[in-house]
Protein backbone atom coordinates (compact mmCIF):
# COMPACT_ATOMS: atom_id res chain seq x y z
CA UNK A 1 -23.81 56.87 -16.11
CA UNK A 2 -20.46 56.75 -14.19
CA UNK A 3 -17.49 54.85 -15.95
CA UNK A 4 -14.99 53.18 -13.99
CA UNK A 5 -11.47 51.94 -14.95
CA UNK A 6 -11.44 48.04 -15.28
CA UNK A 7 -9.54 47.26 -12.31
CA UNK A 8 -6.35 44.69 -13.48
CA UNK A 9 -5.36 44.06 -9.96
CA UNK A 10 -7.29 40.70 -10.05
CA UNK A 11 -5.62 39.28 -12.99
CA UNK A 12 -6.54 38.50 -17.02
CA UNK A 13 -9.96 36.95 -16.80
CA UNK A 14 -10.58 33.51 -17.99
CA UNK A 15 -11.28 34.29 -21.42
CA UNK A 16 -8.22 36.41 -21.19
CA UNK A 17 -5.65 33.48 -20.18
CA UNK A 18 -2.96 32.31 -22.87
CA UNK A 19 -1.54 28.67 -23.18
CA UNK A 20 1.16 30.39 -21.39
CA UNK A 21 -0.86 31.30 -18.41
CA UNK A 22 -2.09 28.19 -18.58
CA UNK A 23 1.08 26.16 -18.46
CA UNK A 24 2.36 29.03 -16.02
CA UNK A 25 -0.52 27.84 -13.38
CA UNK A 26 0.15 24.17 -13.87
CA UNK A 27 3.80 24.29 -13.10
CA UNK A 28 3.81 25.96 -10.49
CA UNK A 29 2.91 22.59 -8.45
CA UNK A 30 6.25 21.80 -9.44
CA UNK A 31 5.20 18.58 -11.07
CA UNK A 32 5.75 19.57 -14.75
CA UNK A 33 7.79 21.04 -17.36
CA UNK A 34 8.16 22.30 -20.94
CA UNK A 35 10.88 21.97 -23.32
CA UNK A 36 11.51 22.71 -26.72
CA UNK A 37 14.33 22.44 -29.23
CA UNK A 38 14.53 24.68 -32.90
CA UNK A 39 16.52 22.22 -34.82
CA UNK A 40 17.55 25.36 -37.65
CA UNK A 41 18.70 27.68 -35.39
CA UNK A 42 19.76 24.80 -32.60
CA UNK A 43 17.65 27.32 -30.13
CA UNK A 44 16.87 25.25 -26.85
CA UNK A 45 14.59 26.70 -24.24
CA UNK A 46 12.99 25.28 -20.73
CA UNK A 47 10.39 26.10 -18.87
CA UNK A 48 10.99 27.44 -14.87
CA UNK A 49 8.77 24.29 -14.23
CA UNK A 50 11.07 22.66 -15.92
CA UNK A 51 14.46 23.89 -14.42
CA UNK A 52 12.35 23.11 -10.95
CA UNK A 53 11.16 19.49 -12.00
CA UNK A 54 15.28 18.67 -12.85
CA UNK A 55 16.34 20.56 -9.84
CA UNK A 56 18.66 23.00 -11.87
CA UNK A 57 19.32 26.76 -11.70
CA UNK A 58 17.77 28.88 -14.81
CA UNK A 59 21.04 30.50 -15.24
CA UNK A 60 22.13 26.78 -16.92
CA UNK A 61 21.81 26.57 -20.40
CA UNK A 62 19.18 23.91 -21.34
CA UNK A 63 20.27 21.01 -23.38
CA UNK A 64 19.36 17.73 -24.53
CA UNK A 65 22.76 16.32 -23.23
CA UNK A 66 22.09 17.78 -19.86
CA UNK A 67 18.85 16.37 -19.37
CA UNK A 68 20.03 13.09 -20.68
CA UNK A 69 22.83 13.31 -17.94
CA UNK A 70 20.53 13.37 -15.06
CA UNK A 71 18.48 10.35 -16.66
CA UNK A 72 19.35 7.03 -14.25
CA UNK A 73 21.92 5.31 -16.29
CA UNK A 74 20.10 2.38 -16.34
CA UNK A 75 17.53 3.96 -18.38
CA UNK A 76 19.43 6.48 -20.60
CA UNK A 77 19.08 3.84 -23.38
CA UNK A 78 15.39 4.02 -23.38
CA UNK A 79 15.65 7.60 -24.42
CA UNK A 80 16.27 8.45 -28.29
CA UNK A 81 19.93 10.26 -28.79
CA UNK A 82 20.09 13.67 -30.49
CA UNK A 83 21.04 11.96 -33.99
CA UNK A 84 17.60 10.18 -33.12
CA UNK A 85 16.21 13.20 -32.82
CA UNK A 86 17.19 16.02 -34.91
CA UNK A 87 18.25 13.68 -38.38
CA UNK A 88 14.85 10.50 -38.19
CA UNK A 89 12.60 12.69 -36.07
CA UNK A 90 11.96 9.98 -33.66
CA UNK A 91 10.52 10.81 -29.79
CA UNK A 92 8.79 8.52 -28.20
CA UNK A 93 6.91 8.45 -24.74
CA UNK A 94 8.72 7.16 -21.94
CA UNK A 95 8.92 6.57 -18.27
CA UNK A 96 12.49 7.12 -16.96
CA UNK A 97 14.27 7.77 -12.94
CA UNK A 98 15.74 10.94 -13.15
CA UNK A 99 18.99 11.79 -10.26
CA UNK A 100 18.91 15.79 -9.67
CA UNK A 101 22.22 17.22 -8.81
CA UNK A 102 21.26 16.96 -4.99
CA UNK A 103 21.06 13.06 -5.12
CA UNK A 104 17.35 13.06 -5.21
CA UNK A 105 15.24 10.71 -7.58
CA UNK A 106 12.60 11.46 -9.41
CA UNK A 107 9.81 9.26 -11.83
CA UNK A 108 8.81 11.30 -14.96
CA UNK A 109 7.14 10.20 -17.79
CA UNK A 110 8.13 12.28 -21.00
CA UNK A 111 6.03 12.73 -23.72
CA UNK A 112 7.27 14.52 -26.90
CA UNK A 113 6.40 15.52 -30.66
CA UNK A 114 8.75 16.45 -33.73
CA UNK A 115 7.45 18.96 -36.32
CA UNK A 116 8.40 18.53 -39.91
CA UNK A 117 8.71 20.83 -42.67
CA UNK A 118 6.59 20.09 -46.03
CA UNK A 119 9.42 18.25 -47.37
CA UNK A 120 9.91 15.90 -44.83
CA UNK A 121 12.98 16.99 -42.52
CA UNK A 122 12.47 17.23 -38.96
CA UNK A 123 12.63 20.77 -38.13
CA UNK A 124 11.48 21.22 -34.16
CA UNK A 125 10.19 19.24 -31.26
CA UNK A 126 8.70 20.14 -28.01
CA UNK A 127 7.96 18.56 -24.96
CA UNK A 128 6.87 17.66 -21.74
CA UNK A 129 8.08 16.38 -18.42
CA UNK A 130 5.16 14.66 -15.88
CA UNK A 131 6.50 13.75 -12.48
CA UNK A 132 4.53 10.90 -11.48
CA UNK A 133 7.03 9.83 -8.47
CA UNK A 134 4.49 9.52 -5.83
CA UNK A 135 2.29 6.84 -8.21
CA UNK A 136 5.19 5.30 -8.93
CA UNK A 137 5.82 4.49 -5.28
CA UNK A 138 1.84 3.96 -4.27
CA UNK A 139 2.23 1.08 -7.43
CA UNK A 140 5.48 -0.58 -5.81
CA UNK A 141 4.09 -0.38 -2.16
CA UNK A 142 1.09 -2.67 -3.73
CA UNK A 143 3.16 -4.71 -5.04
CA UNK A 144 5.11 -5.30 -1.90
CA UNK A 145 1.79 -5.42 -0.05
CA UNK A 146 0.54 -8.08 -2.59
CA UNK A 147 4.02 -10.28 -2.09
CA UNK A 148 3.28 -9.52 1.48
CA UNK A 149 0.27 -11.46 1.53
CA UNK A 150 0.75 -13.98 -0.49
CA UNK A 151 3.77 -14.89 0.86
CA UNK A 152 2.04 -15.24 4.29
CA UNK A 153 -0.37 -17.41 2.49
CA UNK A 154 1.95 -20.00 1.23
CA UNK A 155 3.99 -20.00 4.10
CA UNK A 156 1.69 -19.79 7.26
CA UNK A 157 -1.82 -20.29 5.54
CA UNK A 158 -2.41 -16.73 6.88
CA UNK A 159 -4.86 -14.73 4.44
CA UNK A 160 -5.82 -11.10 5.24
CA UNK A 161 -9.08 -9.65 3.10
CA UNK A 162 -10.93 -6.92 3.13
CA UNK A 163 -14.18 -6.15 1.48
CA UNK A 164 -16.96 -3.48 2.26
CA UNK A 165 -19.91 -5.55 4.21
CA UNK A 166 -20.23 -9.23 5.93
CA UNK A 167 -20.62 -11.57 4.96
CA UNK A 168 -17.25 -12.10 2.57
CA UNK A 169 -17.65 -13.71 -0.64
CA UNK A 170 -14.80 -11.64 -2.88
CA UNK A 171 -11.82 -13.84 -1.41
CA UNK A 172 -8.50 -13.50 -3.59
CA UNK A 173 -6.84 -16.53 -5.57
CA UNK A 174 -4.97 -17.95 -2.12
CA UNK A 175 -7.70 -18.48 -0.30
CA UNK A 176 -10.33 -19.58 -2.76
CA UNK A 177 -6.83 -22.35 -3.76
CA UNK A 178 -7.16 -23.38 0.21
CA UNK A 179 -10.71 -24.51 0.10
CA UNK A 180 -10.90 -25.45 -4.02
CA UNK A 181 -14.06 -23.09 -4.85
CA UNK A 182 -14.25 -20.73 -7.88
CA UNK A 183 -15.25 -17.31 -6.71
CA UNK A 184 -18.41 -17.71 -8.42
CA UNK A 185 -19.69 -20.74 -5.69
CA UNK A 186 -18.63 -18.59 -2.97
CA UNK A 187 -20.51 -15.67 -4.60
CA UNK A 188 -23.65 -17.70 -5.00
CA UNK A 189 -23.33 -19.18 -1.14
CA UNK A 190 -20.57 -17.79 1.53
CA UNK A 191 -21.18 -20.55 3.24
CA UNK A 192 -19.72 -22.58 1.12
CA UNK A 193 -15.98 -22.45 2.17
CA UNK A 194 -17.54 -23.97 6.12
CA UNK A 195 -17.88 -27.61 6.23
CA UNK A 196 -21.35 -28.57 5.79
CA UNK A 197 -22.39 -30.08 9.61
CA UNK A 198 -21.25 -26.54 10.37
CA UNK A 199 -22.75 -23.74 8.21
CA UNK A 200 -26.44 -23.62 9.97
CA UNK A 201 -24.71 -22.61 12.95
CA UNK A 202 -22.59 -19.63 11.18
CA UNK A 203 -25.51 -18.81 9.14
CA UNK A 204 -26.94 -17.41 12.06
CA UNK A 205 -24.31 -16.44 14.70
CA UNK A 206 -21.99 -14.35 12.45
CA UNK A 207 -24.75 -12.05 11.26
CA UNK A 208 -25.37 -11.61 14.96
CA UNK A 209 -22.04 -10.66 15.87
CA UNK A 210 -21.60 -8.29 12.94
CA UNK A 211 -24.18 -6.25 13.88
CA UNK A 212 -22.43 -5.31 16.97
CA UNK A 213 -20.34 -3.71 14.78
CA UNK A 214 -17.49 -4.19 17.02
CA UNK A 215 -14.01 -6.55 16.18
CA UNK A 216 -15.02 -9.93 16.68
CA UNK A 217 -13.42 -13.76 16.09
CA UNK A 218 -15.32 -17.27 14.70
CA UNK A 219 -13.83 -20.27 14.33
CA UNK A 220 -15.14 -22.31 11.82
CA UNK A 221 -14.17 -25.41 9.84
CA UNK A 222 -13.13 -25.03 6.53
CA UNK A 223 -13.38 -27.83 3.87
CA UNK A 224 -9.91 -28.10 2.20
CA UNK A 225 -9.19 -28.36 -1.61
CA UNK A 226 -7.14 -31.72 -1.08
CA UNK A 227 -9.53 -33.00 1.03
CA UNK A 228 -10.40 -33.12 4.43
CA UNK A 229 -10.74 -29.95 6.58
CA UNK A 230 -9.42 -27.84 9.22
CA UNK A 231 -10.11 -25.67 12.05
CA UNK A 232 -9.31 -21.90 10.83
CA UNK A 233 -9.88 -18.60 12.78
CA UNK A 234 -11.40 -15.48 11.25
CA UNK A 235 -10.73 -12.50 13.33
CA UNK A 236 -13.23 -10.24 11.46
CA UNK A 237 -12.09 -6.16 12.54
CA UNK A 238 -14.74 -3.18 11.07
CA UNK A 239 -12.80 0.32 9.43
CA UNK A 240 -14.86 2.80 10.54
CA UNK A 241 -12.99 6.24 9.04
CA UNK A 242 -14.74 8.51 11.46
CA UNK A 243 -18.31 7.13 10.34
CA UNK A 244 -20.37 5.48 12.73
CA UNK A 245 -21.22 2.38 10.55
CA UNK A 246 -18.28 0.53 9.38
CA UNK A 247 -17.12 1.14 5.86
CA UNK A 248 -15.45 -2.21 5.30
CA UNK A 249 -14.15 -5.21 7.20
CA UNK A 250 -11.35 -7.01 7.39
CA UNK A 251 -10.85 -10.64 8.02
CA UNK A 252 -7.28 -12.03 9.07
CA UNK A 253 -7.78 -16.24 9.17
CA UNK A 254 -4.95 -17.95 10.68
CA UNK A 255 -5.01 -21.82 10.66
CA UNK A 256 -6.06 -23.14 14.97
CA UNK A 257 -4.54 -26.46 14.11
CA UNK A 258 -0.63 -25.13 13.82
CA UNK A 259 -1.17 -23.27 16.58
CA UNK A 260 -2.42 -26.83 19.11
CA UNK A 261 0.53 -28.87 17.17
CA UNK A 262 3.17 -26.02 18.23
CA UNK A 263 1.75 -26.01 21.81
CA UNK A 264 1.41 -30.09 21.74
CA UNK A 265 4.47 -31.04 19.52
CA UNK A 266 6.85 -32.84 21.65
CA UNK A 267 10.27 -31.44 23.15
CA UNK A 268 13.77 -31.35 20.58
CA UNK A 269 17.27 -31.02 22.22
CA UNK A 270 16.04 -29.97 25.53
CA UNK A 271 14.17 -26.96 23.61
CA UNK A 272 10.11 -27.28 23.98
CA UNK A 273 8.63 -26.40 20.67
CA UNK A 274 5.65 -23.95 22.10
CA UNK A 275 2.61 -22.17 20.73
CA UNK A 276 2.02 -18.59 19.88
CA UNK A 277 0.67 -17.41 22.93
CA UNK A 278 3.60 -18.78 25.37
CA UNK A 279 6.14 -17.56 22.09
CA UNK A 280 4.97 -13.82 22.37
CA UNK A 281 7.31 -11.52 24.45
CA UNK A 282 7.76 -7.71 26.08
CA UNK A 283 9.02 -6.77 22.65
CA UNK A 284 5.87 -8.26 20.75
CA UNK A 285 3.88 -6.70 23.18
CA UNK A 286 5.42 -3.20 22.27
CA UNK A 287 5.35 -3.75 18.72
CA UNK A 288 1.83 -4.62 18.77
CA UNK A 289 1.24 -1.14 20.81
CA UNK A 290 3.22 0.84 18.17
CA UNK A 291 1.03 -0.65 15.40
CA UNK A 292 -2.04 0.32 17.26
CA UNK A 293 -0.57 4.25 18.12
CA UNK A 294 -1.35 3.15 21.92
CA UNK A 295 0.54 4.78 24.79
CA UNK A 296 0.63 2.40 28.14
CA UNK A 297 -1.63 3.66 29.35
CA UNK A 298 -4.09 3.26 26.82
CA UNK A 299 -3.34 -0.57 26.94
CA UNK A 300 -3.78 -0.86 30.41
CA UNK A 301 -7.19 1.06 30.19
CA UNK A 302 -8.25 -1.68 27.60
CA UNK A 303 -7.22 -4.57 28.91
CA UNK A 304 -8.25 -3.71 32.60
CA UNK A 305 -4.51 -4.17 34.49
CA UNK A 306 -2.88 -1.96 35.87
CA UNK A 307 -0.14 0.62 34.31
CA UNK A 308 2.93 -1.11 36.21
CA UNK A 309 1.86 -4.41 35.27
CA UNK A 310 1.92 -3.49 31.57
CA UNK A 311 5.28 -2.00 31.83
CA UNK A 312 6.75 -5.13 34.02
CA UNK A 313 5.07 -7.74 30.73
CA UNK A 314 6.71 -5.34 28.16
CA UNK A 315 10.19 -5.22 29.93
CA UNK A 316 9.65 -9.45 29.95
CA UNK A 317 9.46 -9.13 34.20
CA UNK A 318 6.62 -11.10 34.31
CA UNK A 319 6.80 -14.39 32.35
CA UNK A 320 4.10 -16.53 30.06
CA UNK A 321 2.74 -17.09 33.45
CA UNK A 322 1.43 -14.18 34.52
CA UNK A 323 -2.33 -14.03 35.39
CA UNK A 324 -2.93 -10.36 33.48
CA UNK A 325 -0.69 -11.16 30.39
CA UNK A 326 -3.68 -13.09 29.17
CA UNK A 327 -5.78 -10.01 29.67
CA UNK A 328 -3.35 -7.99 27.76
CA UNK A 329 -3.09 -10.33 24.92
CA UNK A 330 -6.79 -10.08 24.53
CA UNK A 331 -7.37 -6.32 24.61
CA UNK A 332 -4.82 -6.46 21.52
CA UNK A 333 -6.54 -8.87 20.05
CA UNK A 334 -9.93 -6.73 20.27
CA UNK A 335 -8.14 -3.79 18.30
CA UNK A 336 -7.26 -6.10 15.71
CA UNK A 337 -3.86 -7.19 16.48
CA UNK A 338 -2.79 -10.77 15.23
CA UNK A 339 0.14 -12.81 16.30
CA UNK A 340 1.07 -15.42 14.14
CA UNK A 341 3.93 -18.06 14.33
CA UNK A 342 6.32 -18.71 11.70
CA UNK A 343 8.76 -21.26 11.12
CA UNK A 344 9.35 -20.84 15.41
CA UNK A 345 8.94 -16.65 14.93
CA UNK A 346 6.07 -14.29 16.14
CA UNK A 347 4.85 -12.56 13.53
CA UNK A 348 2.85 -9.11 14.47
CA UNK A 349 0.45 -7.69 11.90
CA UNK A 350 -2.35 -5.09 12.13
CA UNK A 351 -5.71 -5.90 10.32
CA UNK A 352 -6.38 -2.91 8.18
């Protein structure tokens, strides 16, 4: 039998790799570090990951100071201090904004340990630095998103909802507030939100539509929480994601009866009060585009005018009157574009 060399150009094999290969792999997405501090000797040591995750050269000695003097200063107090540290053996976790020497921030969340020797005294600790950053910001852009909408709820009656299949039942708290029902009565009947003279009609024309699969608008009557009800419409747009069945919907409903009082509420100083669709302008009309990714030309391909007649209704030479804006407004409209007026401003929103 022939013997050959093992060949170590492929690396240690698995049952070969140290904690330190390990830790070696892991930081080299550059989203983690090591530290740790001998408290008897006063030995410090980082990790590269570590150096790369505060943005320093390894040539810098490491140091509990230094890393303490990149923490935000608004949240160097969360941190424990060396006496903290090294004399009560206190490290907690944390979740601090670190500023690296180039200006850049940074969210880390730092967990630690202290080791003590069998008399009690804090001897050592080690380490680690996470850099969560980019959940950090997909959390705050929620909560933005979230403001977003309900502030559009309480100040327009606009609501924007998205679940995977018609017909909706999972509204959130604003809407379910509009027409008084607990989520557990719309669960059991989505009907129940339409005024009742209406809801044979829906029953059966909004499964219809739906299975068109294509963006589509109702515009039902909605019973109201303080009584009465109002005319509301639902533009209901499918998410396809590449897939040829829609993975979700989403509804925008926008109250019909502001928009009739705007267009019918009487003149004020010589300045008509008017409705959404006269309100929208050339710059509307190009923000609306942008939202959508559309060139001109692809909105004058889907709303049947002609190139030059886009471009004279964006640059505002063709007023409200124009026989094509309507056209234009309506191919938007189709891709899920919704213009809303608030307090006497357009308001141009993609459903997503």
């Amino acid at each position: 039998m022939t013997m050959h060399p093992p060949d170590h150009r492929a690396g240690p094999r698995p049952a070969d790799l140290s904690s330190h290969d390990f830790m070696r792999l892991i930081e080299a997405f550059g989203l983690t570090g090591a530290w740790r501090w001998d408290f008897v000797s006063g030995r410090q040591v980082w990790s590269s990951g570590l150096y790369r995750l505060l943005g320093l050269p390894e040539s810098e000695t490491a140091s509990y100071e230094r890393l303490l003097s990149l923490v935000h200063p608004a949240d160097r107090d969360v941190l424990e201090d060396v006496v903290q540290i090294v004399q009560a053996g206190l490290l907690g976790s944390h979740t601090v904004r670190l500023i690296r020497p180039d200006g850049t921030a940074r969210t880390v969340v730092s967990r630690g340990e202290v080791f003590f020797s069998p008399e009690g005294h804090p001897v050592a600790a080690t380490g680690v630095l996470l850099d969560v950053t980019d959940r950090e910001r997909l959390v705050e852009m929620h909560r933005l998103e979230q403001q977003r909408r309900a502030s559009l709820a309480r100040e327009a009656q606009v609501f924007i909802h998205t679940e995977p299949r018609l017909p909706l039942t999972e509204y959130g708290p604003d809407f379910l507030a509009l027409v008084g029902l607990r989520r557990e009565e719309v669960r059991a009947d989505w009907l129940s939100p339409i005024v009742p003279e209406e809801r044979s009609r829906w029953r059966d024309e909004l499964p219809r539509l739906a299975a068109v699969g294509q963006p589509f608008s109702i515009a039902p009557t909605l019973r109201l929480a303080e009584g009465g009800s109002a005319p509301f419409r639902m533009t209901l747009v499918p998410l396809r994601d590449g897939t040829p069945d829609p993975v979700c919907w989403t509804a925008v409903i926008t109250p019909l009866g502001a928009e009739a009082a705007a267009r019918d509420r009487p003149s004020r100083e010589a300045e008509p009060a008017i409705g959404v669709e006269r309100a929208i302008e050339g710059c509307h009309l190009r923000a609306a585009r942008g939202l959508l990714d559309w060139t001109l030309n692809d909105l004058a391909r889907e709303s049947g005018v002609s190139l030059s007649t886009v471009r004279r209704l964006e640059e505002e030479s063709e007023g409200p009157s124009s026989r094509s804006r309507p056209h234009v407004l309506a191919a938007l409209r189709r891709a899920g574009i919704v213009f809303t007026l608030i307090e006497g401003a357009v308001a141009v929103a993609r459903a997503e």
